[in-house]
Protein backbone atom coordinates (compact mmCIF):
# COMPACT_ATOMS: atom_id res chain seq x y z
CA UNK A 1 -86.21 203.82 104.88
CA UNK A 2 -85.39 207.22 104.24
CA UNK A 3 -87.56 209.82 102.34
CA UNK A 4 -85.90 211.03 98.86
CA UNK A 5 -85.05 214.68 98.67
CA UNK A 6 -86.47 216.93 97.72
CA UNK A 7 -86.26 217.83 94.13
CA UNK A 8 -85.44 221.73 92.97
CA UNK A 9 -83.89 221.50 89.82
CA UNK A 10 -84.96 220.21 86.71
CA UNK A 11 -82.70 218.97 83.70
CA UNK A 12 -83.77 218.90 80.34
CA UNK A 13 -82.17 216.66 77.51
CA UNK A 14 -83.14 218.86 74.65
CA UNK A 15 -83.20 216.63 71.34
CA UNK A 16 -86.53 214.32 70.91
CA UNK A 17 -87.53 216.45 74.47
CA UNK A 18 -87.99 219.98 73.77
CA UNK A 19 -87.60 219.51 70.15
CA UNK A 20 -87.61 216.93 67.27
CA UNK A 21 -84.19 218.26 65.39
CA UNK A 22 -83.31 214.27 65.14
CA UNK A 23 -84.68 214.27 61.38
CA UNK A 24 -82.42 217.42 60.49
CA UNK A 25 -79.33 216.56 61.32
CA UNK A 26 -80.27 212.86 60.43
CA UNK A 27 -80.85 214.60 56.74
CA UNK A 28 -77.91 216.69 56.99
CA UNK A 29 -75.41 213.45 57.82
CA UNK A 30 -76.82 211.56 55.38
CA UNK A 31 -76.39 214.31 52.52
CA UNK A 32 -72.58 215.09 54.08
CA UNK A 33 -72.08 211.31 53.35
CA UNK A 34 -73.40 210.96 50.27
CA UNK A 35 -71.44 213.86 49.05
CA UNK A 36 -67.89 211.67 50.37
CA UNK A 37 -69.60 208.87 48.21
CA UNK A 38 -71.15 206.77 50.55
CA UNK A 39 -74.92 205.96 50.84
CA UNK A 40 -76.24 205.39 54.54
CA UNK A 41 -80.00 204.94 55.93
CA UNK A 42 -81.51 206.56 58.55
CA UNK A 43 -82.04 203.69 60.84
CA UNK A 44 -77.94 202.97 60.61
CA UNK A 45 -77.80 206.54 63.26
CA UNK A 46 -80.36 205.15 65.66
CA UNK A 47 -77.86 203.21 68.10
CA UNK A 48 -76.07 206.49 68.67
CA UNK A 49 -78.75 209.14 69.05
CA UNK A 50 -77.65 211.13 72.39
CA UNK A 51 -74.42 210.06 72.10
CA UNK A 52 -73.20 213.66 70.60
CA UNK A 53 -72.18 214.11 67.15
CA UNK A 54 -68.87 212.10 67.36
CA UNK A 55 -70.14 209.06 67.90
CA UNK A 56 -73.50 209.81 65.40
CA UNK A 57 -71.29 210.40 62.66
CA UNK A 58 -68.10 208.67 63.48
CA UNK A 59 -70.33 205.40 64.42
CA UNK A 60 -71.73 205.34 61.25
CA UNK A 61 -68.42 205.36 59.32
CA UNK A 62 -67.09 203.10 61.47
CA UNK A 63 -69.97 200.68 60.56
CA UNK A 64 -69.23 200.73 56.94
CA UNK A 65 -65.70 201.03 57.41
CA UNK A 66 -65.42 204.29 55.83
CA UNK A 67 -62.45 207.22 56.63
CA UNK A 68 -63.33 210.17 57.18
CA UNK A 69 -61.81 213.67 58.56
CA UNK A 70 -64.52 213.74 61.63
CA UNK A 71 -63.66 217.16 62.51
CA UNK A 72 -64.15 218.34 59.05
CA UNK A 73 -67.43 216.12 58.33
CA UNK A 74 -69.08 217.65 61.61
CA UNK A 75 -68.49 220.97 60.26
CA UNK A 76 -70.17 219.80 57.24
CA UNK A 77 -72.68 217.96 58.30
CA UNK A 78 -73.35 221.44 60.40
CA UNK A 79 -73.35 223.61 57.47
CA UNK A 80 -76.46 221.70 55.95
CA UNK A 81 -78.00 220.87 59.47
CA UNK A 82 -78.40 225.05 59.73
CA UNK A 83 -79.60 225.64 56.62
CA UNK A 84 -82.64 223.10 57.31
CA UNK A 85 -83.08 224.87 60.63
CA UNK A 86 -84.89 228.12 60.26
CA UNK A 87 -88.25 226.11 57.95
CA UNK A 88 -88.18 222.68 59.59
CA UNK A 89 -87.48 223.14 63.49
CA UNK A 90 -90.05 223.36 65.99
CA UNK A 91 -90.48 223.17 69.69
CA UNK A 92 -92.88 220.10 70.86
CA UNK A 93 -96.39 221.36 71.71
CA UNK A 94 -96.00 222.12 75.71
CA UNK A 95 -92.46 222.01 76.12
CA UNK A 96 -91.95 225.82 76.56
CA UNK A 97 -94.95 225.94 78.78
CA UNK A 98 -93.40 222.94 80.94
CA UNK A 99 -89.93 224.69 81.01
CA UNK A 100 -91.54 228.03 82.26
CA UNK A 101 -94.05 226.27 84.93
CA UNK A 102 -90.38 225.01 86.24
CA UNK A 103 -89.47 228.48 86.53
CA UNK A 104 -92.87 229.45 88.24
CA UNK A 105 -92.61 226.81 90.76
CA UNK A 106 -89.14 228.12 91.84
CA UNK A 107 -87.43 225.33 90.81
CA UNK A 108 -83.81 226.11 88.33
CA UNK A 109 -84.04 224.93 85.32
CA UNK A 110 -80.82 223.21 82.95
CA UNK A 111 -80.87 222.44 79.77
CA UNK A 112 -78.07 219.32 79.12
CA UNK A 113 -77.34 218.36 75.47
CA UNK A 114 -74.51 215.53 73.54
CA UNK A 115 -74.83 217.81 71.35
CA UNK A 116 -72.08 220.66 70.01
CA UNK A 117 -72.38 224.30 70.79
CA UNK A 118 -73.29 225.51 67.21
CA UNK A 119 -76.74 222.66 67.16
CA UNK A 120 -77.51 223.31 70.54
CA UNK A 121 -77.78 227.10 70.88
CA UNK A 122 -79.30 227.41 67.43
CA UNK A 123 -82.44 224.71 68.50
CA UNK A 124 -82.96 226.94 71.47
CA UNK A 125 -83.16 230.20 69.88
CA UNK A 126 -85.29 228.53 67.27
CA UNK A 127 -87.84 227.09 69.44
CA UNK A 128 -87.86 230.39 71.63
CA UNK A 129 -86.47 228.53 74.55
CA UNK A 130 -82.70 230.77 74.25
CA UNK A 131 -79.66 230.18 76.41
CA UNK A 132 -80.15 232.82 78.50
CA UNK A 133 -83.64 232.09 80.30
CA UNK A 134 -82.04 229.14 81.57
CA UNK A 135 -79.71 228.46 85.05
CA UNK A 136 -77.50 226.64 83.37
CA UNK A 137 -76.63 224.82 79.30
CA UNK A 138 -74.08 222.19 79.40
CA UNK A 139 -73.17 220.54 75.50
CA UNK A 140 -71.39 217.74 74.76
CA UNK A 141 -67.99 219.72 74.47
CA UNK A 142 -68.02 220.37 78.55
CA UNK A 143 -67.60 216.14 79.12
CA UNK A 144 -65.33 213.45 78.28
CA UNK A 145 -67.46 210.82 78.22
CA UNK A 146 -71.18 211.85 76.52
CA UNK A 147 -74.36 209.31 77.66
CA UNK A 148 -74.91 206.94 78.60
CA UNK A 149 -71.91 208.24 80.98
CA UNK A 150 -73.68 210.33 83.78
CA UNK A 151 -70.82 212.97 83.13
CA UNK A 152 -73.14 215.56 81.41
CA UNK A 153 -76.03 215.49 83.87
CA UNK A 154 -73.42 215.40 86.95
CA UNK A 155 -71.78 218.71 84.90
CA UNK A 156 -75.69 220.50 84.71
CA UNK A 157 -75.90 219.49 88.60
CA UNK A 158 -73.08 221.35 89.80
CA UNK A 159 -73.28 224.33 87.36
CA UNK A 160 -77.08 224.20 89.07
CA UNK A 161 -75.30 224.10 92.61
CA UNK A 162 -77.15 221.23 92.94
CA UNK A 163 -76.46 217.31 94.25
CA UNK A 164 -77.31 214.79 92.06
CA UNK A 165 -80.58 213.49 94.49
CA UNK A 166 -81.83 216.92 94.32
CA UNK A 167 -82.26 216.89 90.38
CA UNK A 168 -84.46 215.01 87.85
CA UNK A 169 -84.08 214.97 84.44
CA UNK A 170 -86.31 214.63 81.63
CA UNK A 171 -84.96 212.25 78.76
CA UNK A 172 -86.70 210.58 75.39
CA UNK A 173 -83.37 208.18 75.00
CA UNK A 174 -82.47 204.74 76.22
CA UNK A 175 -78.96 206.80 76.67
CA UNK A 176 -80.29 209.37 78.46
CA UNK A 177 -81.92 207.32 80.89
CA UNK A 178 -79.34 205.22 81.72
CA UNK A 179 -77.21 208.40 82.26
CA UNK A 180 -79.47 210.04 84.30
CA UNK A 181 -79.97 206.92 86.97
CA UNK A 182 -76.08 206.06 86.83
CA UNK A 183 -76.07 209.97 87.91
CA UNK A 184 -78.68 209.09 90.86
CA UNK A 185 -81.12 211.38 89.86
CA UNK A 186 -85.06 210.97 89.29
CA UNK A 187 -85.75 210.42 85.77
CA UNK A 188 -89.04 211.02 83.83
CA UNK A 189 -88.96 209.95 80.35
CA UNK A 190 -91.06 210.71 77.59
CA UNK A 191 -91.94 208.30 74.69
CA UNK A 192 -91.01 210.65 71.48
CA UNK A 193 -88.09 208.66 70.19
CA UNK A 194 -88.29 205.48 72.16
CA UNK A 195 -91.25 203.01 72.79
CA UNK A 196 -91.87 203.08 76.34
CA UNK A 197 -90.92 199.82 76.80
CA UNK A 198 -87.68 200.72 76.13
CA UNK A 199 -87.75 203.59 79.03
CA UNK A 200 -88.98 201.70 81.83
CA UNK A 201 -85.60 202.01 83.35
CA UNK A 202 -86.86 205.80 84.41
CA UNK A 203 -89.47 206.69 87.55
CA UNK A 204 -92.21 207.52 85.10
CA UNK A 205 -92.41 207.50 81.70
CA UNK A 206 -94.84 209.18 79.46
CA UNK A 207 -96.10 209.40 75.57
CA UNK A 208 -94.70 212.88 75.26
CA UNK A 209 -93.98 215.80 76.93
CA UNK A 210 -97.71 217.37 76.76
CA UNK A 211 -98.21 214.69 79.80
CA UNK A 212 -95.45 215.45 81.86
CA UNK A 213 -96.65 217.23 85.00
CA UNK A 214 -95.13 219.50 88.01
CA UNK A 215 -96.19 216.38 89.72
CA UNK A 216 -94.30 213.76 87.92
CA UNK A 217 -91.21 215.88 87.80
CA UNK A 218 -90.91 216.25 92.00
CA UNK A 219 -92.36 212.57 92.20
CA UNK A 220 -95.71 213.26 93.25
CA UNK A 221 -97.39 211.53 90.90
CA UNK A 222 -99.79 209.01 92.05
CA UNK A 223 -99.65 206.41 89.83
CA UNK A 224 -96.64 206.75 87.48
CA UNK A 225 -97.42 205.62 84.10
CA UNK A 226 -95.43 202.92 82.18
């Protein structure tokens, strides 16, 4: 049996990982749906979180059989989403020192969202983690298919110049995880979203980011928690 490779590259989902914007644009889909007329909970979102905002939004309506102009309620639901932003959006305690440790260790960095453009760069300049400090940002607009598809994490590998065995990625979605193995990469998950028992699909799973280590990330870790 052959050793793994060596990992050198480190992919980071960034909703319910870096950041807990799920209750924002939960809010703001909600209110963009009440204001067509129709009155959805939060718990009717929860089978598509990761899957990009087609699918949050266009699942929903689907559910209740309701027609909507998706284009036009994204932009909507975006319009509210970035007015809750600027009070209400914080990164996760850690997550910016994990992100830079990366960086230390010489290992490039990607940050790999479902999400749009317009949600994803404004998280990142929110929670002082910006587009630029990292090697690569993929959104849901570079794929076809969004998780659990591998497509977005195989995109962040080769914008990385990386193969797939060389990379792990760091996920808080049932989604993400299965995207991340169907991509055959390492995959540490972290319990923010999810129970664990839900994640056990990944190499090691944690109760939130605070706990993930340079260790678990390069598979190190002596005893990986689940």
């Amino acid at each position: 049996m052959t050793d793994p490779d060596p990992i050198d590259a480190v992919i980071f989902d960034m909703d319910g990982v870096l950041t807990d914007s799920e209750p924002l644009i939960n809010a703001a889909a909600i209110a963009m749906f009440r204001e067509k007329g129709l009155q959805v909970a939060p718990a009717d979102f929860l089978p598509f979180v990761g899957m990009g905002e087609d699918c949050y939004i266009g699942g929903v309506a689907e559910k209740y059989r309701f027609q909507i102009d998706l284009a036009a309620a994204k932009r909507r639901t975006y319009e509210i989403y970035l007015e809750l932003v600027p009070e209400r959006l914080a990164a996760f305690p850690a997550a910016q020192e994990l992100v830079r440790n990366c960086r230390g260790a010489g290992l490039r960095v990607a940050v790999a969202s479902s999400a749009d453009e317009i949600r994803l760069v404004a998280n990142l300049r929110k929670i002082g983690l910006p587009p630029e400090m990292w090697d690569a940002v993929v959104t849901g607009e570079a794929v076809q298919s969004k998780k659990p598809a591998p497509d977005l994490f195989l995109c962040a590998a080769a914008r990385l110049g990386k193969t797939p065995s060389r990379c792990v990625v760091v996920e808080d979605a049932v989604n993400g995880v299965q995207a991340a193995k169907a991509a055959g990469m390492r995959c540490v998950a972290v319990a923010h979203t999810f129970p664990a028992a839900q994640l056990q699909a990944a190499d090691v799973v944690r109760q939130n980011i605070s706990k993930v280590s340079l260790a678990d990330l390069l598979g190190r870790s002596p005893s990986p928690s689940r």
